[in-house]
C-alpha atoms as a PDB file:
ATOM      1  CA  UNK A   1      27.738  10.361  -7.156  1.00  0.00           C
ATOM      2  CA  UNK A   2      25.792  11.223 -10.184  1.00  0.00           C
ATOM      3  CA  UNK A   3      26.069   7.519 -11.481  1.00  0.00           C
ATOM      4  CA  UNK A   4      24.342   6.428  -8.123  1.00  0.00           C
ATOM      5  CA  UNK A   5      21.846   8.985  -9.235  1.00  0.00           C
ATOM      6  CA  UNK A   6      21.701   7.606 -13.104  1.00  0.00           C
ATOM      7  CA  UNK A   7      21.095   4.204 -11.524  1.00  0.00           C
ATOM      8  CA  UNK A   8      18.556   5.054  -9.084  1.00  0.00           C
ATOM      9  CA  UNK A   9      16.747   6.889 -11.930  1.00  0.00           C
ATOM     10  CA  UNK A  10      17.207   3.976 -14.497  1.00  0.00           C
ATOM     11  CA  UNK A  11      15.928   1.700 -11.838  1.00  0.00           C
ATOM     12  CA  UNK A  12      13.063   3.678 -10.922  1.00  0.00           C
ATOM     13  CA  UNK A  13      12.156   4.079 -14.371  1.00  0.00           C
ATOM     14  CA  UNK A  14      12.051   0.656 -15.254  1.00  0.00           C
ATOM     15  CA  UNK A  15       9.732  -0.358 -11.922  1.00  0.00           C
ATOM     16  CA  UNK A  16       7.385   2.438 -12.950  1.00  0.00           C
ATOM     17  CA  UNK A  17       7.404   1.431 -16.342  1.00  0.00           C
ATOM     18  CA  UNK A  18       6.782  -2.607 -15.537  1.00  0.00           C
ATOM     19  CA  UNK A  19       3.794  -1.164 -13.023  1.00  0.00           C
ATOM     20  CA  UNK A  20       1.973   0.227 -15.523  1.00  0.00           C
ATOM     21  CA  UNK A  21       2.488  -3.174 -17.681  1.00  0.00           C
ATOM     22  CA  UNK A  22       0.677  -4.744 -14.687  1.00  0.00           C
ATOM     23  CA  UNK A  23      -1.966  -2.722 -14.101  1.00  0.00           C
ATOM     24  CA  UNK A  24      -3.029  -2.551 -18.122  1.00  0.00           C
ATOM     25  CA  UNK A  25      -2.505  -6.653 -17.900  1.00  0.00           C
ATOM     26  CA  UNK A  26      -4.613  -6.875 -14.971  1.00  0.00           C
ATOM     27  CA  UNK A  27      -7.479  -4.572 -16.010  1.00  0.00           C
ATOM     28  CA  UNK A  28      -7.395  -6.271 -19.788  1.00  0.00           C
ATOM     29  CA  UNK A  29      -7.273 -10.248 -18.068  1.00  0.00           C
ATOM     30  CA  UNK A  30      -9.733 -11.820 -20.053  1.00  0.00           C
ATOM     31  CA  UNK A  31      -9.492 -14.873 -17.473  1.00  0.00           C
ATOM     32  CA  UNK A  32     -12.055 -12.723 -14.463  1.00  0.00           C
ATOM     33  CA  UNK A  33      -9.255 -12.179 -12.356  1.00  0.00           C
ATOM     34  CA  UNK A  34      -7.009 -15.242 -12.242  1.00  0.00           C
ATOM     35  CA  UNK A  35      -3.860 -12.942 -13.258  1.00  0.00           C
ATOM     36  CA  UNK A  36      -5.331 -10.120 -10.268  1.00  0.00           C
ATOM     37  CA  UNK A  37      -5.362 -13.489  -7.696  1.00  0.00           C
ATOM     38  CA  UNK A  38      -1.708 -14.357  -8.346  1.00  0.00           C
ATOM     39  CA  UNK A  39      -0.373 -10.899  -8.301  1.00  0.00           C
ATOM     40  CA  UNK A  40      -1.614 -10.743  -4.612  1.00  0.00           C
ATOM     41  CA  UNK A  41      -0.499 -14.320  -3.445  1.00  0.00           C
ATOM     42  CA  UNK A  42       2.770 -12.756  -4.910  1.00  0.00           C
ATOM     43  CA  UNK A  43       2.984 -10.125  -2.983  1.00  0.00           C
ATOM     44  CA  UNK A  44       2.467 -11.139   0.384  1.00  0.00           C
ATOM     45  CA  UNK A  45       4.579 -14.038  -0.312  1.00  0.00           C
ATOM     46  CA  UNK A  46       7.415 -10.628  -1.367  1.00  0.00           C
ATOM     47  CA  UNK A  47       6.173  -9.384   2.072  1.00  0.00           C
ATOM     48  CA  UNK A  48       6.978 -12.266   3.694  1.00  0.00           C
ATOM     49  CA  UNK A  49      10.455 -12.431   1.992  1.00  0.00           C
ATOM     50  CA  UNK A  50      11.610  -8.786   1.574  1.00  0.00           C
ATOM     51  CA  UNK A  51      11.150  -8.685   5.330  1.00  0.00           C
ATOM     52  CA  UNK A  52      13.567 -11.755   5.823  1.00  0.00           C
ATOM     53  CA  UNK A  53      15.878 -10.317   3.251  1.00  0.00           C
ATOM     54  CA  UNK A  54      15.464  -6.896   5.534  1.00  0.00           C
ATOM     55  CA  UNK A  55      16.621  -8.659   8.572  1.00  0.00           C
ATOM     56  CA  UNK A  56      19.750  -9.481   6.667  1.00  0.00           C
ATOM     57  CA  UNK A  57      20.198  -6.414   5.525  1.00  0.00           C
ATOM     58  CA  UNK A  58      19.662  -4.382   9.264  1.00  0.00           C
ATOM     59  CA  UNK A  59      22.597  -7.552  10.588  1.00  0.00           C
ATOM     60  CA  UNK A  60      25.409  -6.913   7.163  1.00  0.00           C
ATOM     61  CA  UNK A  61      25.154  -3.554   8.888  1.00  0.00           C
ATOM     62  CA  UNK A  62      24.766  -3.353  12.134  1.00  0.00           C
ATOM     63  CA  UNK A  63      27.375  -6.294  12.721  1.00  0.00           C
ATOM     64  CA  UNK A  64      29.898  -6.061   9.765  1.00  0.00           C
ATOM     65  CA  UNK A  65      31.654  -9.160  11.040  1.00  0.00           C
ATOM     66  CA  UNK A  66      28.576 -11.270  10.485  1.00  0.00           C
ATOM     67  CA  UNK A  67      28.116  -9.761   7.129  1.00  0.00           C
ATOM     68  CA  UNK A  68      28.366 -12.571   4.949  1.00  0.00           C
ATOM     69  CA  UNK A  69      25.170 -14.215   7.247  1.00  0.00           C
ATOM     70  CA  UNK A  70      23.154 -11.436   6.490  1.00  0.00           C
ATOM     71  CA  UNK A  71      24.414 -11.893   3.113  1.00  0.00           C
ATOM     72  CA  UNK A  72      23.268 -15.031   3.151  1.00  0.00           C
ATOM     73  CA  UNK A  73      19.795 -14.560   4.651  1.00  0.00           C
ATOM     74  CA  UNK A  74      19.208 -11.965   1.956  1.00  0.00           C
ATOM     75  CA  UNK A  75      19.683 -14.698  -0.759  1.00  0.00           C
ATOM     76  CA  UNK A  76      18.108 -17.202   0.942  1.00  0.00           C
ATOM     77  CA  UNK A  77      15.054 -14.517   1.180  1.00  0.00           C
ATOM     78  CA  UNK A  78      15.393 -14.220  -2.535  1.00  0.00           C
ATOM     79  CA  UNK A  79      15.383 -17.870  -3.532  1.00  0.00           C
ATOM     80  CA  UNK A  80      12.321 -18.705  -1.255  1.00  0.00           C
ATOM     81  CA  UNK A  81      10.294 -15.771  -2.850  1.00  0.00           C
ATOM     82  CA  UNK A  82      11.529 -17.224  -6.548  1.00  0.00           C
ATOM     83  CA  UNK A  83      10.551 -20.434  -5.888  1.00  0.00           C
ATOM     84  CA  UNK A  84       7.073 -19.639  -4.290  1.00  0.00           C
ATOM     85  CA  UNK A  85       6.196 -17.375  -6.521  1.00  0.00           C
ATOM     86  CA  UNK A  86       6.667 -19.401  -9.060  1.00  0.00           C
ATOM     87  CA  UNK A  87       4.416 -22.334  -7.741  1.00  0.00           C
ATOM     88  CA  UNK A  88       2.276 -19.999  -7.144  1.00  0.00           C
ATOM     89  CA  UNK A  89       2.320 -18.253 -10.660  1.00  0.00           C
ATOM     90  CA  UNK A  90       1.859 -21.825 -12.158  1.00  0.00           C
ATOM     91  CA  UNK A  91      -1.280 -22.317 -10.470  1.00  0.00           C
ATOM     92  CA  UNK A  92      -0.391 -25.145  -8.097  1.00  0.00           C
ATOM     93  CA  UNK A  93      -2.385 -25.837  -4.942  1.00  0.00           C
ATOM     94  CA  UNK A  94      -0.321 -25.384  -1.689  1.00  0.00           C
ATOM     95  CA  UNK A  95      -1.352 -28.368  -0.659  1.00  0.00           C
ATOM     96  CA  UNK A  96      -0.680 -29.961  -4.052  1.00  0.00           C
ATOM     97  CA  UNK A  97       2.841 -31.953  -4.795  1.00  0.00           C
ATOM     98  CA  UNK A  98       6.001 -30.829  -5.601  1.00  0.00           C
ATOM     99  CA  UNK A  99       6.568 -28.167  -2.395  1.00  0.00           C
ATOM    100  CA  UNK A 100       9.399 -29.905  -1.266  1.00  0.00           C
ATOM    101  CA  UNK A 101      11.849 -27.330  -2.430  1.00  0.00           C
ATOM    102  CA  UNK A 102      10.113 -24.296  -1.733  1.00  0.00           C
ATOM    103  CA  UNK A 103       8.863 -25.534   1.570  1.00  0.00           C
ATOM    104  CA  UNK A 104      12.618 -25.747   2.387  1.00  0.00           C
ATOM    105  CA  UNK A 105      13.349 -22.730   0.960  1.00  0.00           C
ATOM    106  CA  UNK A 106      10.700 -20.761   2.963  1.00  0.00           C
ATOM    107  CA  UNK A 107      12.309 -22.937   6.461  1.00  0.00           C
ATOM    108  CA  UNK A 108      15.795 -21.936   5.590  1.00  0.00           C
ATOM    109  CA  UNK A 109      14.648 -18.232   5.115  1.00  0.00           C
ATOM    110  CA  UNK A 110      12.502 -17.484   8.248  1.00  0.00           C
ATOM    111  CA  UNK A 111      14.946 -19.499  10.379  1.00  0.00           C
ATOM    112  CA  UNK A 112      18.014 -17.140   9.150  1.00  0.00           C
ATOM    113  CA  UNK A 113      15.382 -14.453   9.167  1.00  0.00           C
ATOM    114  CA  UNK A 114      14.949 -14.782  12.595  1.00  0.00           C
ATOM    115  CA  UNK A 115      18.679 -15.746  13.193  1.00  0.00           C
ATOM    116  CA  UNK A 116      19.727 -12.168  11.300  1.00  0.00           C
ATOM    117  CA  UNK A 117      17.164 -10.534  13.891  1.00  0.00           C
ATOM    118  CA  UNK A 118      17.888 -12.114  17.344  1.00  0.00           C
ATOM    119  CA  UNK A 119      21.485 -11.512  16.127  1.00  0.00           C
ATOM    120  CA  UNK A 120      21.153  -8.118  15.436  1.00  0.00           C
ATOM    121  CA  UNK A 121      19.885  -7.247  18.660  1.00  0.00           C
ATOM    122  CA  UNK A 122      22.891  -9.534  20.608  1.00  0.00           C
ATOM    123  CA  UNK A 123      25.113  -6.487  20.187  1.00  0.00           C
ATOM    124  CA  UNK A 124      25.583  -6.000  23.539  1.00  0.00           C
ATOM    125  CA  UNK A 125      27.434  -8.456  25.933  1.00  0.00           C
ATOM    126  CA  UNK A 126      26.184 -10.563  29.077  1.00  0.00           C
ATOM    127  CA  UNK A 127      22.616 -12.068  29.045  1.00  0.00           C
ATOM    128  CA  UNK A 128      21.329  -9.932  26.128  1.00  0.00           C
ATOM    129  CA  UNK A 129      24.008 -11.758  23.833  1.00  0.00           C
ATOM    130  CA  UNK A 130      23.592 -15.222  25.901  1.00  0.00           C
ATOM    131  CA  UNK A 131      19.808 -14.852  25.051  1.00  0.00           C
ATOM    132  CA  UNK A 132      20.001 -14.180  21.721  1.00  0.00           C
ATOM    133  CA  UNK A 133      22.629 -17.067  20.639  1.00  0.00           C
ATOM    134  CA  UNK A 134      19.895 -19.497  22.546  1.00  0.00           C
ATOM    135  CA  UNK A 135      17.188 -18.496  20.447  1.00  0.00           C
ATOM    136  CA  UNK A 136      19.174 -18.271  17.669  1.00  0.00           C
ATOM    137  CA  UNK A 137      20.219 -21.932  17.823  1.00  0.00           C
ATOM    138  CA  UNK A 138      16.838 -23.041  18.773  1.00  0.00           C
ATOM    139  CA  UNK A 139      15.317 -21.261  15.729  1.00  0.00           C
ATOM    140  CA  UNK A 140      18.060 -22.293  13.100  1.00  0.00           C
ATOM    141  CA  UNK A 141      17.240 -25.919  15.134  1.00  0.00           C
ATOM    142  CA  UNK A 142      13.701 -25.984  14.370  1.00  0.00           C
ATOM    143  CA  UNK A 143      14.662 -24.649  10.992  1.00  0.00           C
ATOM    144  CA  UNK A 144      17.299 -27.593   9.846  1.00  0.00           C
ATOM    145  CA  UNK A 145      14.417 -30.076  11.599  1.00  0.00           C
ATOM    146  CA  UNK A 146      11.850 -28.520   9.549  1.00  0.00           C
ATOM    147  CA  UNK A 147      13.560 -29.016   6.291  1.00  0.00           C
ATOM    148  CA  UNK A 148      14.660 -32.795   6.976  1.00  0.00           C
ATOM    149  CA  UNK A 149      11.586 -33.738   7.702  1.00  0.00           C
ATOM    150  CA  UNK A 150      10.260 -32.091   4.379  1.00  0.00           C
ATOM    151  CA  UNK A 151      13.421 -33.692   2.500  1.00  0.00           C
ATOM    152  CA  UNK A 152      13.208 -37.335   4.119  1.00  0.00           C
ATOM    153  CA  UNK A 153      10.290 -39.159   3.702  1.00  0.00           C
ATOM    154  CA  UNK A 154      10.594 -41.188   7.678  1.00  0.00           C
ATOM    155  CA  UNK A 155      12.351 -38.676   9.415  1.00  0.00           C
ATOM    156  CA  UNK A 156      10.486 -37.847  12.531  1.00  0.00           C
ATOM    157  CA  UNK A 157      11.196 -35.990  15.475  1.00  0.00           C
ATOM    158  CA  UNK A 158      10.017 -36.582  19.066  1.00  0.00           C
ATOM    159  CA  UNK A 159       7.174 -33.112  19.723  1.00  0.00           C
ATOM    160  CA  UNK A 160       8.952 -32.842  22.997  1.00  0.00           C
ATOM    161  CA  UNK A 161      12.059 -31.668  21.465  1.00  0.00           C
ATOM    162  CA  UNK A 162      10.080 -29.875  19.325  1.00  0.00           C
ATOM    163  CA  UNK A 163       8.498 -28.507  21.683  1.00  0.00           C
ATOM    164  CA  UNK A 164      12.059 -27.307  24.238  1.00  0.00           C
ATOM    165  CA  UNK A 165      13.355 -25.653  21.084  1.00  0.00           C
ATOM    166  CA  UNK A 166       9.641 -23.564  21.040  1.00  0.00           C
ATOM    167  CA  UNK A 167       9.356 -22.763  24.265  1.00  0.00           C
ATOM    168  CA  UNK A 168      13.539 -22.128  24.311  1.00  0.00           C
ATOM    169  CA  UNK A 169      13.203 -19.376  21.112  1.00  0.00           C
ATOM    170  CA  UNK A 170      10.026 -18.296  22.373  1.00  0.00           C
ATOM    171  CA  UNK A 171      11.411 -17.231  26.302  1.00  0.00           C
ATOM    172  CA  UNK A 172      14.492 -15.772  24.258  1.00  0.00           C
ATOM    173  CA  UNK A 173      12.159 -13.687  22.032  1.00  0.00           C
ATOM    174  CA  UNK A 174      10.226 -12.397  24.836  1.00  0.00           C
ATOM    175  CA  UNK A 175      13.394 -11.783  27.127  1.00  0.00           C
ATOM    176  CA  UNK A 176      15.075  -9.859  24.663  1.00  0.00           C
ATOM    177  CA  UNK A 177      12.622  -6.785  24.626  1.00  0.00           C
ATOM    178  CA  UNK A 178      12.433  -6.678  28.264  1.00  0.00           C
ATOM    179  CA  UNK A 179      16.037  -7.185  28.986  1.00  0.00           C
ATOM    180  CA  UNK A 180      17.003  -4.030  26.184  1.00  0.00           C
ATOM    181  CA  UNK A 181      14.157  -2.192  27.766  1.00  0.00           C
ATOM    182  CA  UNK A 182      15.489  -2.179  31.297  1.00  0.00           C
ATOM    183  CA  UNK A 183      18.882  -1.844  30.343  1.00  0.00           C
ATOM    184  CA  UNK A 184      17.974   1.573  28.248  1.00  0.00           C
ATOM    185  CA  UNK A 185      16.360   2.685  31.359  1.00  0.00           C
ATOM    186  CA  UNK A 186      19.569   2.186  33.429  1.00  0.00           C
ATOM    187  CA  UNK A 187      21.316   4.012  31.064  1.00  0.00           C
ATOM    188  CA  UNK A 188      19.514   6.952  31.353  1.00  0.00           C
ATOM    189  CA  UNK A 189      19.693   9.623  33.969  1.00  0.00           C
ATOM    190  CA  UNK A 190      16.924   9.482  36.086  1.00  0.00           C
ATOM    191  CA  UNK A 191      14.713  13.101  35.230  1.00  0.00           C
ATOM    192  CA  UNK A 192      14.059  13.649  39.232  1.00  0.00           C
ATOM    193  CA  UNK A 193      17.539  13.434  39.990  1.00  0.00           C
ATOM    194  CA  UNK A 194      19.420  16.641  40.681  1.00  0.00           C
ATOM    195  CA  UNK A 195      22.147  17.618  38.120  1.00  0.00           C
ATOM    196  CA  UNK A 196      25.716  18.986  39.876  1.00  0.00           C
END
């Protein structure tokens, strides 16, 4: 236990200590603010990302069995923000060249985002589950499309699959909610109803 501690210490010492770097780099950058501009493009981009890689997290746990794809999505989460952030810390235009690989990235990450999440909640069995493994597939679908079309140069997909898979994760997105919702409320003893 107190190495846990020694680590957590360590750790926090070290962000502290690189925050302060940052703040006396931004307030000395001679270039107006350029350094300022990509610190904040950086972090929402780690916004973005930490919550994908917090999706995987919440499914490692809450479904060890599918571990290793929350696992996954964490790393995936990881290598997006890496990539980004480093076009963006270069100074390229995002709608400059050379985003193939960190366009895919960023696909492969929201889709097992999103995959981690709808998973997450498919705990249960019946439609909740049923639900959740359609959106998932039409998510991780629109995903794996997403990324060949950024990887291959003629690939090309008909918009009315495009659109089924939408309107498919969409309806399971929405359902979900609603479904848990009601189900909770069936669960619970009714507060008017007499106890014996």
């Amino acid at each position: 236990m107190q190495s846990r501690r020694l680590v957590a210490f360590v750790a926090a010492g070290i962000l502290c200590g690189l925050a302060v770097i940052g703040i006396v780099a931004v307030l000395s950058d001679a270039e107006d603010g350029a350094l300022a501009a990509k610190l904040v493009y950086a972090t929402l981009v780690l916004t973005v990302f930490s919550l994908v890689s917090l999706a995987g997290v919440s499914l490692s746990i809450r479904r060890p069995a599918l571990a290793w794809l929350g696992y996954l999505t964490v790393a995936a989460g990881l290598a997006a923000f890496a990539l980004v952030g480093r076009k963006i810390w270069n100074g390229d235009s995002f709608f400059g060249t050379g985003w193939e690989l960190p366009s895919s990235a960023t696909l492969v990450a929201l889709g097992l985002g999103q995959v981690s999440l709808l998973l997450g909640w498919g705990r249960q069995s019946g439609p909740i589950r049923w639900i959740a493994l359609a959106a998932s597939a039409a998510i991780a679908t629109l995903a794996t499309l997403g990324v060949l079309a950024t990887a291959i140069e003629n690939f090309e997909v008909s918009a009315r699959i495009l659109g089924v898979l939408a309107i498919v994760y969409l309806l399971g997105i929405a359902l979900l909610p609603l479904l848990m919702l009601v189900g909770k409320q069936e669960a619970e003893p009714s507060p008017q109803a007499p106890v014996s």
